[in-house]
C-alpha atoms as a PDB file:
ATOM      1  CA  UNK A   1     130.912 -91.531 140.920  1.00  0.00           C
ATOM      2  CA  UNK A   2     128.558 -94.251 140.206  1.00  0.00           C
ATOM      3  CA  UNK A   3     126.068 -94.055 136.994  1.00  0.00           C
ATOM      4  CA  UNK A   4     122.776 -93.609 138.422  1.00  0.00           C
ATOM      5  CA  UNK A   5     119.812 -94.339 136.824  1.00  0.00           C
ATOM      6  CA  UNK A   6     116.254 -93.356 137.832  1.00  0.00           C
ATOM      7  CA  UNK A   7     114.438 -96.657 138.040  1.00  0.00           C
ATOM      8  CA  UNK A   8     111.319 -95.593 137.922  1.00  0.00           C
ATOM      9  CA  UNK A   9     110.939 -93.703 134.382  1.00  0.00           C
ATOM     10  CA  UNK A  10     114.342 -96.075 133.219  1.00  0.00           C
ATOM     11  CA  UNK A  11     116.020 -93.022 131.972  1.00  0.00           C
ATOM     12  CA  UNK A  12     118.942 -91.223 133.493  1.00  0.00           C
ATOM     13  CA  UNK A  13     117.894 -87.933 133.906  1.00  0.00           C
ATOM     14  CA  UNK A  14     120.804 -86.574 131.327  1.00  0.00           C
ATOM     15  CA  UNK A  15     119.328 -88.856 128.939  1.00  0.00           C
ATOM     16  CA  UNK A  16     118.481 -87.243 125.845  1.00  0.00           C
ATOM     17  CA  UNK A  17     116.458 -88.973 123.148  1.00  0.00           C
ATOM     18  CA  UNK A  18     116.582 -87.592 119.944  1.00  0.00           C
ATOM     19  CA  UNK A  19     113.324 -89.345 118.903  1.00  0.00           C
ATOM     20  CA  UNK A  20     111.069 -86.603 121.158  1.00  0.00           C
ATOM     21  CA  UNK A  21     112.874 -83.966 118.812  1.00  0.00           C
ATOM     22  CA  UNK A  22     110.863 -84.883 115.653  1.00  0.00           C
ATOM     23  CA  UNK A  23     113.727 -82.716 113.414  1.00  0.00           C
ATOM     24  CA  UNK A  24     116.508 -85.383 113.784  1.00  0.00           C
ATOM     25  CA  UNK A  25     116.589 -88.474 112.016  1.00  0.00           C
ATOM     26  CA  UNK A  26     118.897 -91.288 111.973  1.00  0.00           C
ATOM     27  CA  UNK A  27     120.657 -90.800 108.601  1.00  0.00           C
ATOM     28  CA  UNK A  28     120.881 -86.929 109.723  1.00  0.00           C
ATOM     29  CA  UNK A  29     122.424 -87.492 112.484  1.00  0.00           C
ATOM     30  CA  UNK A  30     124.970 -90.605 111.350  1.00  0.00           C
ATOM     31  CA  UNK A  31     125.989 -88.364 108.093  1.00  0.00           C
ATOM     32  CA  UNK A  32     127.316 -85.786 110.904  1.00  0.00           C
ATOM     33  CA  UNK A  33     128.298 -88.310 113.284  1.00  0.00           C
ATOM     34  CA  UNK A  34     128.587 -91.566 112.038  1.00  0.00           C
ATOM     35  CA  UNK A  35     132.510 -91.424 112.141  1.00  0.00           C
ATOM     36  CA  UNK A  36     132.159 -91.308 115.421  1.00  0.00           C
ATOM     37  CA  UNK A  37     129.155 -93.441 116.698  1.00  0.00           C
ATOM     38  CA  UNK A  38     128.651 -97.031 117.228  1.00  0.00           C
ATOM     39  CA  UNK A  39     125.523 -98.123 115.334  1.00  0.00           C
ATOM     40  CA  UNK A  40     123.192-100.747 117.315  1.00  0.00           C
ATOM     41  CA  UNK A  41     120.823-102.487 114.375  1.00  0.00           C
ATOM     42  CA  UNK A  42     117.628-103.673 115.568  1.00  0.00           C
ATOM     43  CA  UNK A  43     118.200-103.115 119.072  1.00  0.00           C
ATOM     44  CA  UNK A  44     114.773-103.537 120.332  1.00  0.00           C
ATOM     45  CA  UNK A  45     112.034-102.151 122.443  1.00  0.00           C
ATOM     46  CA  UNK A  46     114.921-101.960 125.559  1.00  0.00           C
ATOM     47  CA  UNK A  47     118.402-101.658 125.759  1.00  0.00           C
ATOM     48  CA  UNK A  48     120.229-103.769 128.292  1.00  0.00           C
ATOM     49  CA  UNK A  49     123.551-105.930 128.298  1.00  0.00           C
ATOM     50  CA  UNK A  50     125.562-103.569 126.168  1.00  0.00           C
ATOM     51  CA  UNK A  51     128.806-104.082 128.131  1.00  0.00           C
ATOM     52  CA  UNK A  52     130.780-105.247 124.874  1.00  0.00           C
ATOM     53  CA  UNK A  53     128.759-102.310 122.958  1.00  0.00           C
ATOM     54  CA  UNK A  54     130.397 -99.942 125.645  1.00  0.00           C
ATOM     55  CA  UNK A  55     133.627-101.729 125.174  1.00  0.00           C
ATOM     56  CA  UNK A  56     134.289-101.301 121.736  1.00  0.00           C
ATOM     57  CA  UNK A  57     133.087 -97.490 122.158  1.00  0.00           C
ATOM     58  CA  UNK A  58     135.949 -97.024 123.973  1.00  0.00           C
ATOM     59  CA  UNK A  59     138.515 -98.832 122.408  1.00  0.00           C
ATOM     60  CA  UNK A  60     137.733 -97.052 119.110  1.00  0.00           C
ATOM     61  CA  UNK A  61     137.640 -93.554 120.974  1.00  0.00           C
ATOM     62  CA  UNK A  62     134.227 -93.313 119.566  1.00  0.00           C
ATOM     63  CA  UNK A  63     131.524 -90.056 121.028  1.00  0.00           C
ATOM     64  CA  UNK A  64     128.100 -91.712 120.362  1.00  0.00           C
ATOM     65  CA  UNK A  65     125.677 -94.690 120.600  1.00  0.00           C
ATOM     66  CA  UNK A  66     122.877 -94.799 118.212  1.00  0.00           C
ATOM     67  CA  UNK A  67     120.136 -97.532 118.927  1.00  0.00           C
ATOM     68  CA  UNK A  68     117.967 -98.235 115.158  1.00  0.00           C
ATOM     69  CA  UNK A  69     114.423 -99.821 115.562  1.00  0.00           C
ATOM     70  CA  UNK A  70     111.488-100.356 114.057  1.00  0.00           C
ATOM     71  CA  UNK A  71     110.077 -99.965 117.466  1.00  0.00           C
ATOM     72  CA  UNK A  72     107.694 -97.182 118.541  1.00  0.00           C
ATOM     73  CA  UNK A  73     110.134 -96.429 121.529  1.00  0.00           C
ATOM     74  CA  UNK A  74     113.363 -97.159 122.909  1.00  0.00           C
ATOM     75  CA  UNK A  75     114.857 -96.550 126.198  1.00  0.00           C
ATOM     76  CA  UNK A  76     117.637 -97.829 128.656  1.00  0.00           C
ATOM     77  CA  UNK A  77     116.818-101.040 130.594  1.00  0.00           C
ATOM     78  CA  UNK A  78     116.902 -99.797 134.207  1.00  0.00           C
ATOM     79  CA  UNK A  79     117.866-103.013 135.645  1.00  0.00           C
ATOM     80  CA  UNK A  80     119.672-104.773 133.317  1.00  0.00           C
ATOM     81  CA  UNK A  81     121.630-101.995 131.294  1.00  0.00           C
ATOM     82  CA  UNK A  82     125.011-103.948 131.937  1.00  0.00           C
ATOM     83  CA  UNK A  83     125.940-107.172 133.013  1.00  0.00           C
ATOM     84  CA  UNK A  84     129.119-106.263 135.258  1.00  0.00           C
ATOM     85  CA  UNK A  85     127.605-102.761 136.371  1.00  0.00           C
ATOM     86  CA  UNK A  86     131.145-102.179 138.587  1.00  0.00           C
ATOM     87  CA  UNK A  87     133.156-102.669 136.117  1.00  0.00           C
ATOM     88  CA  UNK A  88     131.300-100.422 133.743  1.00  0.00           C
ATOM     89  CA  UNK A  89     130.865 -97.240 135.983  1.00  0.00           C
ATOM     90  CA  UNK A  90     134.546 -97.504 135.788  1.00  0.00           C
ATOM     91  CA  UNK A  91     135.164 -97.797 132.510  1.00  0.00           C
ATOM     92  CA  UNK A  92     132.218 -95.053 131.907  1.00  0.00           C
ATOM     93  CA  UNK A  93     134.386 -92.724 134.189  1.00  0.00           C
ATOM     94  CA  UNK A  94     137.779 -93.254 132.586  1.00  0.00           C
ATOM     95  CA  UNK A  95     136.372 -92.847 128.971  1.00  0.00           C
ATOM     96  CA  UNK A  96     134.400 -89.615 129.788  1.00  0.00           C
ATOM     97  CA  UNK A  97     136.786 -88.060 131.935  1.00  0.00           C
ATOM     98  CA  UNK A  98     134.935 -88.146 135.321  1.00  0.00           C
ATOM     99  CA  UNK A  99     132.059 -86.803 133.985  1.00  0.00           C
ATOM    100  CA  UNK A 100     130.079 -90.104 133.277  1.00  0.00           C
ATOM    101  CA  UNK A 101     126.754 -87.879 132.460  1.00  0.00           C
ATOM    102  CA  UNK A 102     128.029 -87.380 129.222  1.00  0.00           C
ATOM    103  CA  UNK A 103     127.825 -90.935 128.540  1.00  0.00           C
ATOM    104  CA  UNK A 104     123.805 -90.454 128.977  1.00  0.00           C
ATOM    105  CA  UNK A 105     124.275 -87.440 126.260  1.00  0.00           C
ATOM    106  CA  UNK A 106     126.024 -89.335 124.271  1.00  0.00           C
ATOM    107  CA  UNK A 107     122.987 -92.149 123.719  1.00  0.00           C
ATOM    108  CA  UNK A 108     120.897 -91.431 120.683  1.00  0.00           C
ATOM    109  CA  UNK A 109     118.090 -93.766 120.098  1.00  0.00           C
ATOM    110  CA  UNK A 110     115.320 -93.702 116.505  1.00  0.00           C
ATOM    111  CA  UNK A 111     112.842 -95.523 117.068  1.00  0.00           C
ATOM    112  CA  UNK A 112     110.404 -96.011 113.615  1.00  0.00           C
ATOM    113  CA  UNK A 113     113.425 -96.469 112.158  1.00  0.00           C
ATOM    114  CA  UNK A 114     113.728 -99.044 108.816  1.00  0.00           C
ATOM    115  CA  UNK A 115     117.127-100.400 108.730  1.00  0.00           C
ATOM    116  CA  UNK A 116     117.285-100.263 105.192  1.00  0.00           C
ATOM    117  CA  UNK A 117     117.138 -96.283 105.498  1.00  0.00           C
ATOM    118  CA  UNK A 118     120.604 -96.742 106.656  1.00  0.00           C
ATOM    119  CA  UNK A 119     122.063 -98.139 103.670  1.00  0.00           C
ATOM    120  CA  UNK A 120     125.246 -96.161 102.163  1.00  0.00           C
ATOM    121  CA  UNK A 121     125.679 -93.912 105.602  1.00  0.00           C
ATOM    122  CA  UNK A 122     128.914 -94.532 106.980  1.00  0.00           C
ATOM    123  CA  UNK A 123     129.813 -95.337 110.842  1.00  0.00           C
ATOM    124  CA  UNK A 124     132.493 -96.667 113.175  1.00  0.00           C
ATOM    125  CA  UNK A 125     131.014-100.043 114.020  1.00  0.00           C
ATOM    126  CA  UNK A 126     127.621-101.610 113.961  1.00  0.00           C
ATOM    127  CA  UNK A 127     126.352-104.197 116.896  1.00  0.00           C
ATOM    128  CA  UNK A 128     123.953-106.541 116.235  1.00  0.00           C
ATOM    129  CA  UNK A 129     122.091-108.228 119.527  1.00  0.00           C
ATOM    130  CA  UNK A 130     119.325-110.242 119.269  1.00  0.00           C
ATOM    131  CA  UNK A 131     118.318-110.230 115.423  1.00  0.00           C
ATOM    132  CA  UNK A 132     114.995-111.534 114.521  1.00  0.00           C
ATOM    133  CA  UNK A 133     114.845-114.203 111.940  1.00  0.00           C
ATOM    134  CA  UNK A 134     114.780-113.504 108.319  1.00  0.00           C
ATOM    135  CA  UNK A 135     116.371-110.104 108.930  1.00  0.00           C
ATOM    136  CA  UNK A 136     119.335-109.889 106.481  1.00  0.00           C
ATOM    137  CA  UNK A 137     120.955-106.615 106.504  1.00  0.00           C
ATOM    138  CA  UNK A 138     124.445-107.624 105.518  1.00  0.00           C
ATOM    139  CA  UNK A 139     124.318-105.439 102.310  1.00  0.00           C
ATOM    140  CA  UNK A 140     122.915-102.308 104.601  1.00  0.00           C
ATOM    141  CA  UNK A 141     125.754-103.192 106.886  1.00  0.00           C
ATOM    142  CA  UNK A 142     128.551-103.296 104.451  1.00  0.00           C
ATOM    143  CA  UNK A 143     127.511-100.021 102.891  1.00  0.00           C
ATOM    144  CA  UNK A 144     128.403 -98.374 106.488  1.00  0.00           C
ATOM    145  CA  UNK A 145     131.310 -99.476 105.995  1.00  0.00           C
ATOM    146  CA  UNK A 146     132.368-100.446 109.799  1.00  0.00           C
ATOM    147  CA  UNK A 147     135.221-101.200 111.248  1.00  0.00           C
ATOM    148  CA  UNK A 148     133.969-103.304 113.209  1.00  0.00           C
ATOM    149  CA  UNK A 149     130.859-105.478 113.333  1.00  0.00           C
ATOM    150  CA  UNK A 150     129.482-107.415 116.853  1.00  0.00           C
ATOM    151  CA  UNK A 151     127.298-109.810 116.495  1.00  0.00           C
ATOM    152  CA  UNK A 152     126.046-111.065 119.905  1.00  0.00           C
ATOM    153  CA  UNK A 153     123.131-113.256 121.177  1.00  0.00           C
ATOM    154  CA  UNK A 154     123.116-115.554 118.040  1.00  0.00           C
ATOM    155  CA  UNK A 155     120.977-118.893 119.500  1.00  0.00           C
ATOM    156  CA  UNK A 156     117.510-118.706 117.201  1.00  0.00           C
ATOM    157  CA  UNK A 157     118.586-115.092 115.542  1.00  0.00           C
ATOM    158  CA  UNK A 158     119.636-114.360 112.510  1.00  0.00           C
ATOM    159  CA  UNK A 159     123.304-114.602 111.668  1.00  0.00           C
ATOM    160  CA  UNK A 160     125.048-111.965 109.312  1.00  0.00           C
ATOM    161  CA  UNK A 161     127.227-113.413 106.948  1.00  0.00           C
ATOM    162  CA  UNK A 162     129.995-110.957 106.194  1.00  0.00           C
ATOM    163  CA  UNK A 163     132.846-113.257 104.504  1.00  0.00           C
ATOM    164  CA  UNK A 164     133.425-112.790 101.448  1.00  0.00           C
ATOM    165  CA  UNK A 165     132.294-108.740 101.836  1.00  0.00           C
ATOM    166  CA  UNK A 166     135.538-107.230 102.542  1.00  0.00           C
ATOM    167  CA  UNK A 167     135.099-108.385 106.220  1.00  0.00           C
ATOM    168  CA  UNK A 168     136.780-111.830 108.136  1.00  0.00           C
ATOM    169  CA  UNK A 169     136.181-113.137 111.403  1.00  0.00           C
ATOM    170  CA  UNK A 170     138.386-111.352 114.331  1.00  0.00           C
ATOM    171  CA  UNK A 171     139.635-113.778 117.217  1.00  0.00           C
ATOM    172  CA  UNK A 172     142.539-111.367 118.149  1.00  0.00           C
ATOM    173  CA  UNK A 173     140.646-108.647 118.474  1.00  0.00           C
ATOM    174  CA  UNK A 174     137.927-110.704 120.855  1.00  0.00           C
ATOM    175  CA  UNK A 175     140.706-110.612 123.412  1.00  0.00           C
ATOM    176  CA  UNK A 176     142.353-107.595 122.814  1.00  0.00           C
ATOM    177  CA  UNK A 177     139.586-105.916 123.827  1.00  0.00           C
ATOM    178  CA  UNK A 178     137.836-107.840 126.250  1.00  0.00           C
ATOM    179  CA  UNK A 179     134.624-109.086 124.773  1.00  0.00           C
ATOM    180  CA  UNK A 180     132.898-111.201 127.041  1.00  0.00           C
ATOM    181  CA  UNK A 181     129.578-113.356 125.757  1.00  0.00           C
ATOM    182  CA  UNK A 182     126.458-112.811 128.220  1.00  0.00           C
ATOM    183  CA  UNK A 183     125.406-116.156 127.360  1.00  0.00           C
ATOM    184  CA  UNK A 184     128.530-118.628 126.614  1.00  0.00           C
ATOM    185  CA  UNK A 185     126.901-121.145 124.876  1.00  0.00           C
ATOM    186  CA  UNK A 186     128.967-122.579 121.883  1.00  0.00           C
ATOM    187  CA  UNK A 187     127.132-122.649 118.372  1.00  0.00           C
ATOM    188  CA  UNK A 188     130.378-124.368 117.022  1.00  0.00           C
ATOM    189  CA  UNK A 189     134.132-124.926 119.014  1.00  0.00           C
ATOM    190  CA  UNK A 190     135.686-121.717 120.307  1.00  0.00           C
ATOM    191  CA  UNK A 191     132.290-119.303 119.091  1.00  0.00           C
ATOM    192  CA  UNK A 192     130.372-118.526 122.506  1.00  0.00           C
ATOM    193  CA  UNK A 193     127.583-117.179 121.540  1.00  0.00           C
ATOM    194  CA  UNK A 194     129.851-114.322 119.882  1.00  0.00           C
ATOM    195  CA  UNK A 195     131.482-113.106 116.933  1.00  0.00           C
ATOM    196  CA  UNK A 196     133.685-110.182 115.908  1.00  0.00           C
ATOM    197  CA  UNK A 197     133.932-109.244 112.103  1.00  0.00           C
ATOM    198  CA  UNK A 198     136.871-106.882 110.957  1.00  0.00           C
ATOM    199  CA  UNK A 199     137.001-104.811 108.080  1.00  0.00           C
ATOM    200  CA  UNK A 200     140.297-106.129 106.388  1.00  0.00           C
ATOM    201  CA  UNK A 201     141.632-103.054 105.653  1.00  0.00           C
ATOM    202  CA  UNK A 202     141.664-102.216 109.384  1.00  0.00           C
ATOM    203  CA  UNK A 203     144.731-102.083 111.086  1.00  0.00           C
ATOM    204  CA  UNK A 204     146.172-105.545 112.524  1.00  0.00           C
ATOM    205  CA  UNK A 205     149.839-103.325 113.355  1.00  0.00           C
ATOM    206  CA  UNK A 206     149.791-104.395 117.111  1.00  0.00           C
ATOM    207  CA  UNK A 207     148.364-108.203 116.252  1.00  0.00           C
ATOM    208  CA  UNK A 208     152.138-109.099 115.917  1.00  0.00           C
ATOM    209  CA  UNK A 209     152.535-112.670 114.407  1.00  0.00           C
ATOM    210  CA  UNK A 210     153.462-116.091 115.891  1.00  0.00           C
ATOM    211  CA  UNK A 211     152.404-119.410 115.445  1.00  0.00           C
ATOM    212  CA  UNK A 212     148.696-118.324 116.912  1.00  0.00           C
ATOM    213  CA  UNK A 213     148.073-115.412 114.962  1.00  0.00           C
ATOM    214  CA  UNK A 214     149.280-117.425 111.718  1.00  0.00           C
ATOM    215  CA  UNK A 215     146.882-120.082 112.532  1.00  0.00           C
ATOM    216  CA  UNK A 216     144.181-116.821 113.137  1.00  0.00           C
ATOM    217  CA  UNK A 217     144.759-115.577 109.889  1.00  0.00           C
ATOM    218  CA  UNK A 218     144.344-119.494 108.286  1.00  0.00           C
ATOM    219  CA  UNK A 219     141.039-119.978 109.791  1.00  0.00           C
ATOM    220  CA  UNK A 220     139.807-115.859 108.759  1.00  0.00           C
ATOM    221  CA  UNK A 221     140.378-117.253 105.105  1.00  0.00           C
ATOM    222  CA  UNK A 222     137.397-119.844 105.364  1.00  0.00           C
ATOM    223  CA  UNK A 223     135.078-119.676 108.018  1.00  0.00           C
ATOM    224  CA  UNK A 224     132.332-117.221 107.970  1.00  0.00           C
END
């Protein structure tokens, strides 16, 4: 079954948006569910190319995609909600066990939302697409304490500087689970456009070691 998505109000028709509920708030819902939700920061008026965001949701088992703005409203880009739509029904399928509605359910979106609210409320990983300049939110993004962090988009938007914070670049983890850069353009050798931080004290069991993942763990130890 394919996602479908009606075009003309952009919103699947399972969509639920916690926003038109005015008793739910971000930190409400992330202190219940943050253990389980993937945490988009600053993710804009509309959400589109969130292949990798969908990627790491499964990976990580995780139930829930939370989209934080400052904007008055959020809602799905219609026409541009993934980059390799194919390949995502599938994956949407597999993960929700033929019943790819729930992965409209499972979309929460705050719009009016001040990252800094955030700070201290835990969650599984944190995305961030797109940043404006001047927004610095690694200490709000360290509090959560992620696993994971995916920064994405980075020409003329702000980079989060993690190193240093308990976090190190992830190369291994890049491929392991098949991050893919919407727009491969190289800020410095071997970075497309894309970067993966990793909390250090999550699991690298299944890395393995070898020449390659020595020479990983060299470069995590300077380069931020």
């Amino acid at each position: 079954m394919e996602i479908q998505i009606d075009l003309k109000s952009g919103i699947h028709s399972n969509f639920e948006n916690p926003a038109d509920k005015h008793s739910k708030s971000a930190v409400t819902f992330l202190e219940k569910h943050g253990h389980t939700s993937i945490v988009s920061l600053g993710c804009g008026r509309w959400i589109n190319r969130i292949d990798n965001h969908l990627r790491l949701m499964v990976e990580l088992d995780l139930t829930f995609y939370a989209g934080i703005d400052l904007e008055a409203a959020i809602d799905p880009d219609a026409t541009d909600l993934f980059m390799d739509a194919d390949s995502m029904n599938s994956v949407i399928e597999r993960h929700f066990r033929g019943r790819p509605e729930n992965f409209w359910k499972s979309i929460k979106f705050f719009p009016g939302t001040p990252i800094e609210e955030l700070k201290g409320v835990h969650c599984a990983a944190v995305v961030c697409q797109r940043v404006l300049p001047d927004c610095r939110w690694e200490e709000v993004i360290t509090s959560m304490n992620p696993k994971l962090v995916l920064q994405e988009d980075l020409h003329g938007c702000e980079r989060q500087r993690l190193r240093g914070q308990q976090y190190v670049r992830s190369w291994s983890k890049i491929r392991q689970y098949g991050l893919k850069p919407f727009r491969p353009w190289p800020i410095f050798p071997g970075e497309n456009n894309l970067i993966l931080w990793q909390r250090l004290d999550f699991g690298n069991e299944q890395e393995g070691g070898g020449k390659f993942r020595r020479l990983e763990r060299f470069c995590q130890s300077f380069i931020g």
